[in-house]
C-alpha atoms as a PDB file:
ATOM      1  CA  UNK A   1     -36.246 -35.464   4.574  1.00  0.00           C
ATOM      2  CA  UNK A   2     -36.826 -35.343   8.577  1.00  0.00           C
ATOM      3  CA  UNK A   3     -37.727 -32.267  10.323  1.00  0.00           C
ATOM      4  CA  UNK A   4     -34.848 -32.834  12.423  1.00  0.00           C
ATOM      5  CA  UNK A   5     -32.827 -32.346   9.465  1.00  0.00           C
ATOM      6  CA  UNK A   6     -34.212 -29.588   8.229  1.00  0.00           C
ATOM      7  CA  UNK A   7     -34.016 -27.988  11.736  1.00  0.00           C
ATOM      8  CA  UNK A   8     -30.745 -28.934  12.418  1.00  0.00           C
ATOM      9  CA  UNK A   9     -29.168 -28.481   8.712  1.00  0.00           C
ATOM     10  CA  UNK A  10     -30.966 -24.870   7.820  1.00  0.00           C
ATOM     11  CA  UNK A  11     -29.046 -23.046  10.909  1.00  0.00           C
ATOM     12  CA  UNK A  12     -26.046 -24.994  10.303  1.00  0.00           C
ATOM     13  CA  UNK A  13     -25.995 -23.694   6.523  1.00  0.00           C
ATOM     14  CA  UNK A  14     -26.764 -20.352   7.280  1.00  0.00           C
ATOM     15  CA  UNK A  15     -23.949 -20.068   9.715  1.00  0.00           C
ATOM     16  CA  UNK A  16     -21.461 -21.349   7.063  1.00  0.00           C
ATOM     17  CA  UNK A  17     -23.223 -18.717   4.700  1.00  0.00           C
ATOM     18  CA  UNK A  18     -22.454 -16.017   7.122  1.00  0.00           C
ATOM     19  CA  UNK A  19     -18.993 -17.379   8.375  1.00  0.00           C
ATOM     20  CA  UNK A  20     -18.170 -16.954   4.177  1.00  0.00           C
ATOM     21  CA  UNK A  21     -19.263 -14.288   3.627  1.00  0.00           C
ATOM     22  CA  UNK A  22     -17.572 -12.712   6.563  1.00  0.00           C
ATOM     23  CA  UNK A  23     -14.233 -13.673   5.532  1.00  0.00           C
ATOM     24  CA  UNK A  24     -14.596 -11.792   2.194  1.00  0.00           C
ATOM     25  CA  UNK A  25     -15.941  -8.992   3.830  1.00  0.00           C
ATOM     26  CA  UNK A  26     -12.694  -8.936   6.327  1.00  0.00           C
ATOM     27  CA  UNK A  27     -10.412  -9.729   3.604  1.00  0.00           C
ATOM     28  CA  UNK A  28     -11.912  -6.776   1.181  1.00  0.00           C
ATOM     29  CA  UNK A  29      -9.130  -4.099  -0.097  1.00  0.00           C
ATOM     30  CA  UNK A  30     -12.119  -2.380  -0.920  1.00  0.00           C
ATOM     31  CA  UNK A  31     -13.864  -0.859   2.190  1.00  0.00           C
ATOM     32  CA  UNK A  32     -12.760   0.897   5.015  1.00  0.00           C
ATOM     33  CA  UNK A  33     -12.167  -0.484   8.697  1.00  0.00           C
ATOM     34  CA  UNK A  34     -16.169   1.339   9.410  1.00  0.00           C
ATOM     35  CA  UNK A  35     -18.115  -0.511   6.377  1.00  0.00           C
ATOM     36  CA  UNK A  36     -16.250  -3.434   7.071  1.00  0.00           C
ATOM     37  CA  UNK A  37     -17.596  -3.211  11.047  1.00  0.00           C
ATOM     38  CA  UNK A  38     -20.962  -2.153   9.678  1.00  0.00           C
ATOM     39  CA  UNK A  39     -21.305  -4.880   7.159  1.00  0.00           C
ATOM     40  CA  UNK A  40     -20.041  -7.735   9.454  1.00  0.00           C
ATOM     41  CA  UNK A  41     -22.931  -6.657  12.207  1.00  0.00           C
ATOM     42  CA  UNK A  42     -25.326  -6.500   9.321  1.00  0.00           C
ATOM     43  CA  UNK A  43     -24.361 -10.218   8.474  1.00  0.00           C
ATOM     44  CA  UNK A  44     -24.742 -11.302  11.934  1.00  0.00           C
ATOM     45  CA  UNK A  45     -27.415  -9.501  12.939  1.00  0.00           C
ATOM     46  CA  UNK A  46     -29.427 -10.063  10.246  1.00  0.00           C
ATOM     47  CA  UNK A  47     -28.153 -14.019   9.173  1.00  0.00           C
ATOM     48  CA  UNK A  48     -29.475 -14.790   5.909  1.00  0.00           C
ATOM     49  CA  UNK A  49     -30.291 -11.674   4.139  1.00  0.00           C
ATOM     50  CA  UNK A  50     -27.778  -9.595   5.667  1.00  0.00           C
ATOM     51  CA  UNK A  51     -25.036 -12.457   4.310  1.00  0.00           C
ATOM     52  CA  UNK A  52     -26.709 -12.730   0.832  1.00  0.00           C
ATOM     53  CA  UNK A  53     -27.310  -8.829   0.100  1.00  0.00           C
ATOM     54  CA  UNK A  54     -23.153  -8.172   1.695  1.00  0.00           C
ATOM     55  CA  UNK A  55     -22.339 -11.359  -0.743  1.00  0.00           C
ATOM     56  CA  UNK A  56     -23.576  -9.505  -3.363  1.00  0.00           C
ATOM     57  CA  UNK A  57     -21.930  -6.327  -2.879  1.00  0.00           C
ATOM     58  CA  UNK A  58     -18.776  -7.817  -2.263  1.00  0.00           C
ATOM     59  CA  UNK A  59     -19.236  -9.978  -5.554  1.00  0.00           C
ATOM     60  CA  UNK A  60     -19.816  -6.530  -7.511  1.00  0.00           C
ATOM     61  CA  UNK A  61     -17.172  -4.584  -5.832  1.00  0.00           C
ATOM     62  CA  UNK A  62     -14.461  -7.345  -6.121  1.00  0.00           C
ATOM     63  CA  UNK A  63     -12.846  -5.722  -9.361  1.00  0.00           C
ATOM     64  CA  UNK A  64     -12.313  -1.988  -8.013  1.00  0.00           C
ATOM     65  CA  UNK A  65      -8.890  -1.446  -6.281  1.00  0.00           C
ATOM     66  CA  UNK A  66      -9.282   1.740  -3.916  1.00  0.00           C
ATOM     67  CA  UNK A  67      -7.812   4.972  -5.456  1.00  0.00           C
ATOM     68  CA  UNK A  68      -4.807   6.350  -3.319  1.00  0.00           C
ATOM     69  CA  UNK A  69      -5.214  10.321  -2.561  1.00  0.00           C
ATOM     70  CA  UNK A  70      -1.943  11.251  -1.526  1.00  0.00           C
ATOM     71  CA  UNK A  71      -2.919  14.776  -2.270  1.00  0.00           C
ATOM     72  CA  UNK A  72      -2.969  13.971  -5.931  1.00  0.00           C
ATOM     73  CA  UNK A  73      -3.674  16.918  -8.353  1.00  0.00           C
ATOM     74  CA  UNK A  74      -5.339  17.179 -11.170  1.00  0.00           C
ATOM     75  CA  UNK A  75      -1.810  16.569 -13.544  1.00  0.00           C
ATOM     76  CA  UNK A  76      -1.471  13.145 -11.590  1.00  0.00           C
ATOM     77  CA  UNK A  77      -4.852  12.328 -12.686  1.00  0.00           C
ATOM     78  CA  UNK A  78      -4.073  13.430 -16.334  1.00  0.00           C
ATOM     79  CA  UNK A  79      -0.587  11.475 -16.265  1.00  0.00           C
ATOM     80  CA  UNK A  80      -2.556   8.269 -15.127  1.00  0.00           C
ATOM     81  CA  UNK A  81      -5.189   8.532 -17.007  1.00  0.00           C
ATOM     82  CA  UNK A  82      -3.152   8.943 -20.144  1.00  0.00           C
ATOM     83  CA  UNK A  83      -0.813   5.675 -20.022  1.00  0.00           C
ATOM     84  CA  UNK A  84      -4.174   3.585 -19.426  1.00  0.00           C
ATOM     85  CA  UNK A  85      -4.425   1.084 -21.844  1.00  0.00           C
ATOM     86  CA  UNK A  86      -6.729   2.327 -24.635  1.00  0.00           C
ATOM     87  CA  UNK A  87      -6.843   5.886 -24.024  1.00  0.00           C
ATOM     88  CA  UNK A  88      -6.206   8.737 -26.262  1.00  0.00           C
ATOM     89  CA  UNK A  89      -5.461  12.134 -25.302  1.00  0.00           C
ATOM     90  CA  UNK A  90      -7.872  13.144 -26.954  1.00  0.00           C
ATOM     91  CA  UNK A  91     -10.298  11.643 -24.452  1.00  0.00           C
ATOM     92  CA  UNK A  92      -8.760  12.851 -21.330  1.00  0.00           C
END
């Protein structure tokens, strides 16, 4: 392997890294407009490890959905938390 290629290829694959992990970041139901701002200067700003930590994150995060507060009481909470799927009321 050339050090042209390695010079050429490393900044090339970091910016496809970044460009990727951007995307999911932008495209997250997860985080508000402000961590999504935050997080895509982080990525930039810091290229490599600011795109593999956010990667991460977004990775771990991918499975929560965010909670709606519509002014929701504590009853709504019961009520929902009672017809999820293996719950007793006995737990709630």
């Amino acid at each position: 392997m050339s050090t042209h290629t390695i010079v050429v290829g490393m900044p090339v694959a970091v910016a496809i890294l970044n460009l990727a992990t951007s995307i999911l970041v932008a495209v997250s139901s997860v985080l508000t407009r402000s961590q999504k701002t935050f997080q895509l200067v982080l990525i930039w700003l810091l290229p490599l490890l600011g795109a593999i930590g956010i990667g991460l994150f977004i990775s771990v995060q991918g499975n929560l959905r965010p909670l709606r507060t519509n002014k929701v009481g504590a009853k709504d909470l019961d009520a929902y938390a009672a017809n999820l799927p293996g719950t007793t009321q006995s737990q709630i």
